[in-house]
PDB file of N, CA and C in Angstrom:
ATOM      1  N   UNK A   1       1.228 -16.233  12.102  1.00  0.00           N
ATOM      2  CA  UNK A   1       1.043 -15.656  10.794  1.00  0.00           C
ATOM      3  C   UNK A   1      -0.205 -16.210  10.105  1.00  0.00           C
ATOM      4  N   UNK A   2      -0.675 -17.423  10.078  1.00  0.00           N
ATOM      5  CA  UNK A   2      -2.094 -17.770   9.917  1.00  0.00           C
ATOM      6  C   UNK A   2      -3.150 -16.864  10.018  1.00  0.00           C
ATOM      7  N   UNK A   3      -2.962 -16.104  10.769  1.00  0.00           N
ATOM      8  CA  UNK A   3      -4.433 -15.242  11.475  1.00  0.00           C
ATOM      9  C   UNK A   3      -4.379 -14.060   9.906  1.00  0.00           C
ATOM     10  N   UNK A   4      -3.298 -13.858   9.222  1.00  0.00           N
ATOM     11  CA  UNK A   4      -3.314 -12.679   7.993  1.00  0.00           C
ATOM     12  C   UNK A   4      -3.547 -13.389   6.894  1.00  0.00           C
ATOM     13  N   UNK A   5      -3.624 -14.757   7.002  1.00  0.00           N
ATOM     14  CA  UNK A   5      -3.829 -15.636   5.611  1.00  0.00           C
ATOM     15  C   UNK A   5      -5.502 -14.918   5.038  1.00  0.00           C
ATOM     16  N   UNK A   6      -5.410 -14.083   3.377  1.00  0.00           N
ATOM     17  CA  UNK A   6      -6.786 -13.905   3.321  1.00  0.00           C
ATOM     18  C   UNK A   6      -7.921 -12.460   4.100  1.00  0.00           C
ATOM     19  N   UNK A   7      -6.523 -11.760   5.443  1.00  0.00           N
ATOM     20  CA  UNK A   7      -7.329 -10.969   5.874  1.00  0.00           C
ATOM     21  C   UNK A   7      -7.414  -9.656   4.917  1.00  0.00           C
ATOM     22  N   UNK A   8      -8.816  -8.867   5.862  1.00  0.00           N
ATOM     23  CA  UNK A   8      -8.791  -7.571   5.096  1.00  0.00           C
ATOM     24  C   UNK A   8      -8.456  -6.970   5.704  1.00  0.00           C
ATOM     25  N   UNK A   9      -8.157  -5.413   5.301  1.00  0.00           N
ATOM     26  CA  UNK A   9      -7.502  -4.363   6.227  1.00  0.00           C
ATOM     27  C   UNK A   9      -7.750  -3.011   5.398  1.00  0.00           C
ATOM     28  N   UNK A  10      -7.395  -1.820   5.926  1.00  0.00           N
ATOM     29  CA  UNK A  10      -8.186  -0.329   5.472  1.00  0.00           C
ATOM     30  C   UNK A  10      -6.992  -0.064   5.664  1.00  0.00           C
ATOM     31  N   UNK A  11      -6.289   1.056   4.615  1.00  0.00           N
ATOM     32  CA  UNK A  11      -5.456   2.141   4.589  1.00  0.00           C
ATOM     33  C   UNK A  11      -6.321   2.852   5.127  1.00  0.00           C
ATOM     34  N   UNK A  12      -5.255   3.703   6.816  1.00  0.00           N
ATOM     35  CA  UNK A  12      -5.635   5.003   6.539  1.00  0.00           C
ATOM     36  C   UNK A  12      -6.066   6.343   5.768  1.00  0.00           C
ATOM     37  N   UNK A  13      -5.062   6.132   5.075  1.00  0.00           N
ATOM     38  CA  UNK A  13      -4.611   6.942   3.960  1.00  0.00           C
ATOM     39  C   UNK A  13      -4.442   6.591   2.347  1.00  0.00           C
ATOM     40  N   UNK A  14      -5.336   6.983   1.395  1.00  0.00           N
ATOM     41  CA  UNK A  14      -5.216   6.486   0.272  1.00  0.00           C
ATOM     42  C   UNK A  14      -3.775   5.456   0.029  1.00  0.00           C
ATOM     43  N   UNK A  15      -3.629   4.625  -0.972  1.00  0.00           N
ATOM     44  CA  UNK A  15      -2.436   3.825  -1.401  1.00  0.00           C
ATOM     45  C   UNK A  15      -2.844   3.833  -2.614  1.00  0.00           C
ATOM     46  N   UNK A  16      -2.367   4.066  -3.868  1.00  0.00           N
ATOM     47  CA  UNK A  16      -2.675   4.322  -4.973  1.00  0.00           C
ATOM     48  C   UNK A  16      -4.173   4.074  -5.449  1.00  0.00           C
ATOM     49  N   UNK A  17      -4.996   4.982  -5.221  1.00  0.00           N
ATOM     50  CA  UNK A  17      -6.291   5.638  -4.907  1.00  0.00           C
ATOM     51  C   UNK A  17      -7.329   4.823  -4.118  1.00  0.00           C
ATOM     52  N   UNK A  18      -7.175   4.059  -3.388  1.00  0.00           N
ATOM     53  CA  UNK A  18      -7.675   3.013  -3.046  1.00  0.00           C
ATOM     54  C   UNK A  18      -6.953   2.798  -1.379  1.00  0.00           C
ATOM     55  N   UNK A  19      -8.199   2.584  -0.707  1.00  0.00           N
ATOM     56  CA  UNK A  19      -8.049   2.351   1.141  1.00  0.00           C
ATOM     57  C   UNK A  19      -8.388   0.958   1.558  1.00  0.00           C
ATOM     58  N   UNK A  20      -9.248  -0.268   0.426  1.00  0.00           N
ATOM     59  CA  UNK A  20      -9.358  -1.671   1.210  1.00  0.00           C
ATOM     60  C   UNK A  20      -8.637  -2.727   0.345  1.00  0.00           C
ATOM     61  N   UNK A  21      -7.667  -3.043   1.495  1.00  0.00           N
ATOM     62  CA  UNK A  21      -6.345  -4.377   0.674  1.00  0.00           C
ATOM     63  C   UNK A  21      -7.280  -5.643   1.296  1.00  0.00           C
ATOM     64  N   UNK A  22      -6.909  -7.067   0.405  1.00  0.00           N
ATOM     65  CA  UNK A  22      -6.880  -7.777   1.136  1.00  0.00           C
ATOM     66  C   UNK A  22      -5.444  -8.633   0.795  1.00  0.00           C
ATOM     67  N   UNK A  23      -4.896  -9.691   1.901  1.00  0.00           N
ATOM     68  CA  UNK A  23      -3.813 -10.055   1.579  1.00  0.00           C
ATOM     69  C   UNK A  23      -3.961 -11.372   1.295  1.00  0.00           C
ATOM     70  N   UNK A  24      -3.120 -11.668  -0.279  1.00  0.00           N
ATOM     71  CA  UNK A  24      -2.734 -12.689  -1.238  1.00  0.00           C
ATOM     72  C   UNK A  24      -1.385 -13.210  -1.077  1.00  0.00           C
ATOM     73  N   UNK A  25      -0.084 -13.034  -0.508  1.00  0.00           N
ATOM     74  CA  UNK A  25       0.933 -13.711  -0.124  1.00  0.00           C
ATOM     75  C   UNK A  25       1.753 -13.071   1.612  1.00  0.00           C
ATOM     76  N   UNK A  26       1.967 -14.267   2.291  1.00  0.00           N
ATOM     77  CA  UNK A  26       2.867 -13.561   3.283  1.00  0.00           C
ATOM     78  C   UNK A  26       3.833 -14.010   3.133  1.00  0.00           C
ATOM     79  N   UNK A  27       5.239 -13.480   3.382  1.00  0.00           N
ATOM     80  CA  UNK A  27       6.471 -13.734   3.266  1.00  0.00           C
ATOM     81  C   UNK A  27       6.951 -13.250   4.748  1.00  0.00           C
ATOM     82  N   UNK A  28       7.220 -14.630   5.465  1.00  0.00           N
ATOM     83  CA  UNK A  28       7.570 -14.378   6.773  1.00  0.00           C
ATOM     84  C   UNK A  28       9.378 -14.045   6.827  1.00  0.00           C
ATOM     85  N   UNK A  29       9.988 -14.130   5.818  1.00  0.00           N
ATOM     86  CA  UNK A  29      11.318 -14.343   6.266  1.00  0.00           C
ATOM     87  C   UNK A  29      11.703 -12.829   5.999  1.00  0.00           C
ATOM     88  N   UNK A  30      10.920 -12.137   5.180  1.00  0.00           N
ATOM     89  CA  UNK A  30      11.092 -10.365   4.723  1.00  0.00           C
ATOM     90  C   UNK A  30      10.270  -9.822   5.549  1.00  0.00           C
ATOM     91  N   UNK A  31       8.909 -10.737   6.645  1.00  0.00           N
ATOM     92  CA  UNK A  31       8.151  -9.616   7.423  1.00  0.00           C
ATOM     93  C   UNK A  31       7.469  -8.976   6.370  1.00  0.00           C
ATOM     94  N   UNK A  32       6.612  -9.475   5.738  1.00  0.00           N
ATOM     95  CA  UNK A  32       6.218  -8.467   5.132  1.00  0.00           C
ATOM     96  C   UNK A  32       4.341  -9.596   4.350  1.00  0.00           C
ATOM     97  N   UNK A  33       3.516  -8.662   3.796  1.00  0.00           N
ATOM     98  CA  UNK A  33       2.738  -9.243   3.387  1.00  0.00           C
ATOM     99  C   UNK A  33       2.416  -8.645   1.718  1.00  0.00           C
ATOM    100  N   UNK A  34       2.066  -9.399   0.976  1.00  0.00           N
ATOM    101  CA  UNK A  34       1.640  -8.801  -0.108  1.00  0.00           C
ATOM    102  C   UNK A  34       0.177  -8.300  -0.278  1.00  0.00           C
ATOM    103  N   UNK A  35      -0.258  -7.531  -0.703  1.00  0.00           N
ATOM    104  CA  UNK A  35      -2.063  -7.271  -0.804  1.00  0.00           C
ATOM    105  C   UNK A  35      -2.617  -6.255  -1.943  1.00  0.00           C
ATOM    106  N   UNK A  36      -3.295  -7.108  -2.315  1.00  0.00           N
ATOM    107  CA  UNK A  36      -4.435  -6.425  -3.304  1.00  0.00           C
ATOM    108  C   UNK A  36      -5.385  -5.508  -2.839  1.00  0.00           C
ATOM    109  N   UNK A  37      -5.781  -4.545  -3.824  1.00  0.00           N
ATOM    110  CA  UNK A  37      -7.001  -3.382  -4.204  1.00  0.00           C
ATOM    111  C   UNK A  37      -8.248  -4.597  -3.870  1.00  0.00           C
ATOM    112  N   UNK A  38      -8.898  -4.453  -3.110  1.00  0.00           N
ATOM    113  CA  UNK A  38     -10.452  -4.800  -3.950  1.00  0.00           C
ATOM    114  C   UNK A  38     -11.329  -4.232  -4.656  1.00  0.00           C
ATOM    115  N   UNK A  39     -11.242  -3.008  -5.220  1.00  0.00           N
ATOM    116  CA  UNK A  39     -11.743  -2.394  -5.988  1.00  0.00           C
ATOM    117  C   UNK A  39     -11.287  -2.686  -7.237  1.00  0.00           C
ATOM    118  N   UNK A  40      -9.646  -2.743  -7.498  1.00  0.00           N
ATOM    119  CA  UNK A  40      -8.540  -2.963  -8.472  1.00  0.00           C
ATOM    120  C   UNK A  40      -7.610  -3.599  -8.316  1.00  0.00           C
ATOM    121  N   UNK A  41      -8.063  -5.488  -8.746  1.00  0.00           N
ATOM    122  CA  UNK A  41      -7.423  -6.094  -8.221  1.00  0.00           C
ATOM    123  C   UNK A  41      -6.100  -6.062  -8.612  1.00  0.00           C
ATOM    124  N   UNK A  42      -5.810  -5.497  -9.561  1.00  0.00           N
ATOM    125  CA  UNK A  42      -4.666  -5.006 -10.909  1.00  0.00           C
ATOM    126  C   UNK A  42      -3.403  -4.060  -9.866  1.00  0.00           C
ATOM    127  N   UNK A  43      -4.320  -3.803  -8.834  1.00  0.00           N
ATOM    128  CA  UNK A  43      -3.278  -3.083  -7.676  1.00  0.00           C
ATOM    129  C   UNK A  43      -2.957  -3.766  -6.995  1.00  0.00           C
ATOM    130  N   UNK A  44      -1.234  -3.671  -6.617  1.00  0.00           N
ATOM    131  CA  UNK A  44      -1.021  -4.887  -5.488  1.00  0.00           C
ATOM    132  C   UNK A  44       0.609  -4.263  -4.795  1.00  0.00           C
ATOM    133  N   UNK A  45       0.167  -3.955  -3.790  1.00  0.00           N
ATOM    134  CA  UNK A  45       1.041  -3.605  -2.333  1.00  0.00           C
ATOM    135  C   UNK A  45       1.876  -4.583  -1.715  1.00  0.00           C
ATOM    136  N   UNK A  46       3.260  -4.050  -0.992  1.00  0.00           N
ATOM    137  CA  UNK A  46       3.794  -4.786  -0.056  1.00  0.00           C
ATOM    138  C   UNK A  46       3.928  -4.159   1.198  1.00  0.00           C
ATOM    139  N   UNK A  47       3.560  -4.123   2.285  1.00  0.00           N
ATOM    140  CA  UNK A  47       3.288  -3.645   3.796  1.00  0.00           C
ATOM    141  C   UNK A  47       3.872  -4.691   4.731  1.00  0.00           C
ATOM    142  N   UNK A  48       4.503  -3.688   5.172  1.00  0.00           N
ATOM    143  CA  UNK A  48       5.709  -4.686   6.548  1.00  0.00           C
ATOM    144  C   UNK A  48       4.717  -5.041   7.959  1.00  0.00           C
ATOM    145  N   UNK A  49       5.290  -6.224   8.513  1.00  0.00           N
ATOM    146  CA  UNK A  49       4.028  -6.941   9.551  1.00  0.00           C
ATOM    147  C   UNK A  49       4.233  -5.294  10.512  1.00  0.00           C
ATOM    148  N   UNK A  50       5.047  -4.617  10.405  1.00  0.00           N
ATOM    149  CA  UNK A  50       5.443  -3.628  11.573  1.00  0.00           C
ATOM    150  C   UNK A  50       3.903  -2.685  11.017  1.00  0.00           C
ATOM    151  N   UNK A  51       4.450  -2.546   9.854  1.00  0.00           N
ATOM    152  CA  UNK A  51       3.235  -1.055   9.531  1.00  0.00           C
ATOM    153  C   UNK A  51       1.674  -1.615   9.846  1.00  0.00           C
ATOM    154  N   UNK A  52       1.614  -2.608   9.452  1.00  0.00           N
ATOM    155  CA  UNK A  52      -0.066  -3.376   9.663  1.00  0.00           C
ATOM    156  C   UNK A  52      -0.262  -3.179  10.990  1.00  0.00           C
ATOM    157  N   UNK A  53       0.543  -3.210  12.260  1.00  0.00           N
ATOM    158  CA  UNK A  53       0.529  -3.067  13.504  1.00  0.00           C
ATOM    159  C   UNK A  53      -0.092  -1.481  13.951  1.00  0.00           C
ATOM    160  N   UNK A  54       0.501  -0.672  12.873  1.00  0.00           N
ATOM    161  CA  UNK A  54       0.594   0.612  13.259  1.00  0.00           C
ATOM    162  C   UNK A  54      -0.646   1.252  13.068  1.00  0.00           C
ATOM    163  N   UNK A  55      -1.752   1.315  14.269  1.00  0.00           N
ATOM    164  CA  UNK A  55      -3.173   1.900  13.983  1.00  0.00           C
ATOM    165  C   UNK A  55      -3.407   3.101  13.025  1.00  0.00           C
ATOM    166  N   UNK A  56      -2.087   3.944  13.057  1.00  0.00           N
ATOM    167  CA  UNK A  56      -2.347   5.353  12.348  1.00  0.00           C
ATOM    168  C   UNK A  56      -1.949   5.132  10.765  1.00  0.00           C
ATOM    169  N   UNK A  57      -1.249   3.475  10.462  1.00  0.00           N
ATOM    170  CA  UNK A  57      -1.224   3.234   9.109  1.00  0.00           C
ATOM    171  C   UNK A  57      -2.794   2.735   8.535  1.00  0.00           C
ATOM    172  N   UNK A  58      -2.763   1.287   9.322  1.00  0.00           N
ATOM    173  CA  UNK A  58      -3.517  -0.015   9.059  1.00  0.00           C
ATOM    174  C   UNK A  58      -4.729   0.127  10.109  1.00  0.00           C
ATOM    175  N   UNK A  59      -6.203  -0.408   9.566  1.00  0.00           N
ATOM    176  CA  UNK A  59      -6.932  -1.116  10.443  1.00  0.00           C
ATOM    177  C   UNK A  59      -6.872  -2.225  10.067  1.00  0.00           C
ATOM    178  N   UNK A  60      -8.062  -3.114  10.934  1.00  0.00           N
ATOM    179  CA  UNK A  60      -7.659  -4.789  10.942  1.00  0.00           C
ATOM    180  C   UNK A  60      -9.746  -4.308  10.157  1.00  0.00           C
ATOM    181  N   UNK A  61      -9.740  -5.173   9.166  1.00  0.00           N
ATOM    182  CA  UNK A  61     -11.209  -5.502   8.599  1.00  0.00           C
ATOM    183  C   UNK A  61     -11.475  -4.333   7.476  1.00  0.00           C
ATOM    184  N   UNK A  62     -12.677  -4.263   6.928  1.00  0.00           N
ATOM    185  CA  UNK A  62     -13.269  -3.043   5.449  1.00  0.00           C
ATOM    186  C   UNK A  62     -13.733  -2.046   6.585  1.00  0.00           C
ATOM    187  N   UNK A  63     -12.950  -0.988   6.759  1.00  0.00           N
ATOM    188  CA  UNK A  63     -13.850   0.059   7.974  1.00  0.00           C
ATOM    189  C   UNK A  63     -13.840   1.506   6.888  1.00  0.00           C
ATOM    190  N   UNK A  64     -14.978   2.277   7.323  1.00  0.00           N
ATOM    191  CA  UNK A  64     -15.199   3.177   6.601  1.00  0.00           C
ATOM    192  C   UNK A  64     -14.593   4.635   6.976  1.00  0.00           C
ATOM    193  N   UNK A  65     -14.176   5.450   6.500  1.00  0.00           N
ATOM    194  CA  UNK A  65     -12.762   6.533   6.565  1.00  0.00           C
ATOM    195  C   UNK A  65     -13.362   7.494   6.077  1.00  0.00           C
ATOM    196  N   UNK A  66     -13.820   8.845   6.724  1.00  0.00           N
ATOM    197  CA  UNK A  66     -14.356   9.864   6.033  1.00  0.00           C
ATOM    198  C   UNK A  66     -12.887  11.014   6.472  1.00  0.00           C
ATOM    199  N   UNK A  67     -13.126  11.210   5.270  1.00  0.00           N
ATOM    200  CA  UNK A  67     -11.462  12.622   4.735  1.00  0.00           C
ATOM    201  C   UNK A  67     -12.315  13.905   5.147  1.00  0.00           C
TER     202      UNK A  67
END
């Protein structure tokens, strides 16, 4: 779980208008990570270690997504 301390990652798909999180708490015992907007840090997500796995949710880094 170290390796997500701090990482960034791209929604596929908008998450309340916004596609680059980075993550500010992990909670290993719920599986799950917490993560901020970097655009709006005022936005803040919870994403299960399963969905971050899931290429067609999550990428791993800021990657660019044309709709």
């Amino acid at each position: 779980m170290k390796h997500l301390e701090f990482s960034k990652w791209t929604s596929v798909t908008s998450i309340q208008n916004w596609r680059h999180y980075e993550v500010l708490n992990i909670n290993k015992k719920k599986q799950f990570v917490e993560m901020f907007s970097v655009c709006n840090k005022k936005v803040k997500i919870e994403v299960s270690f399963k969905d971050l796995q899931n290429k067609k949710k999550w990428q791993s880094g800021w990657v660019e997504i044309v709709d």
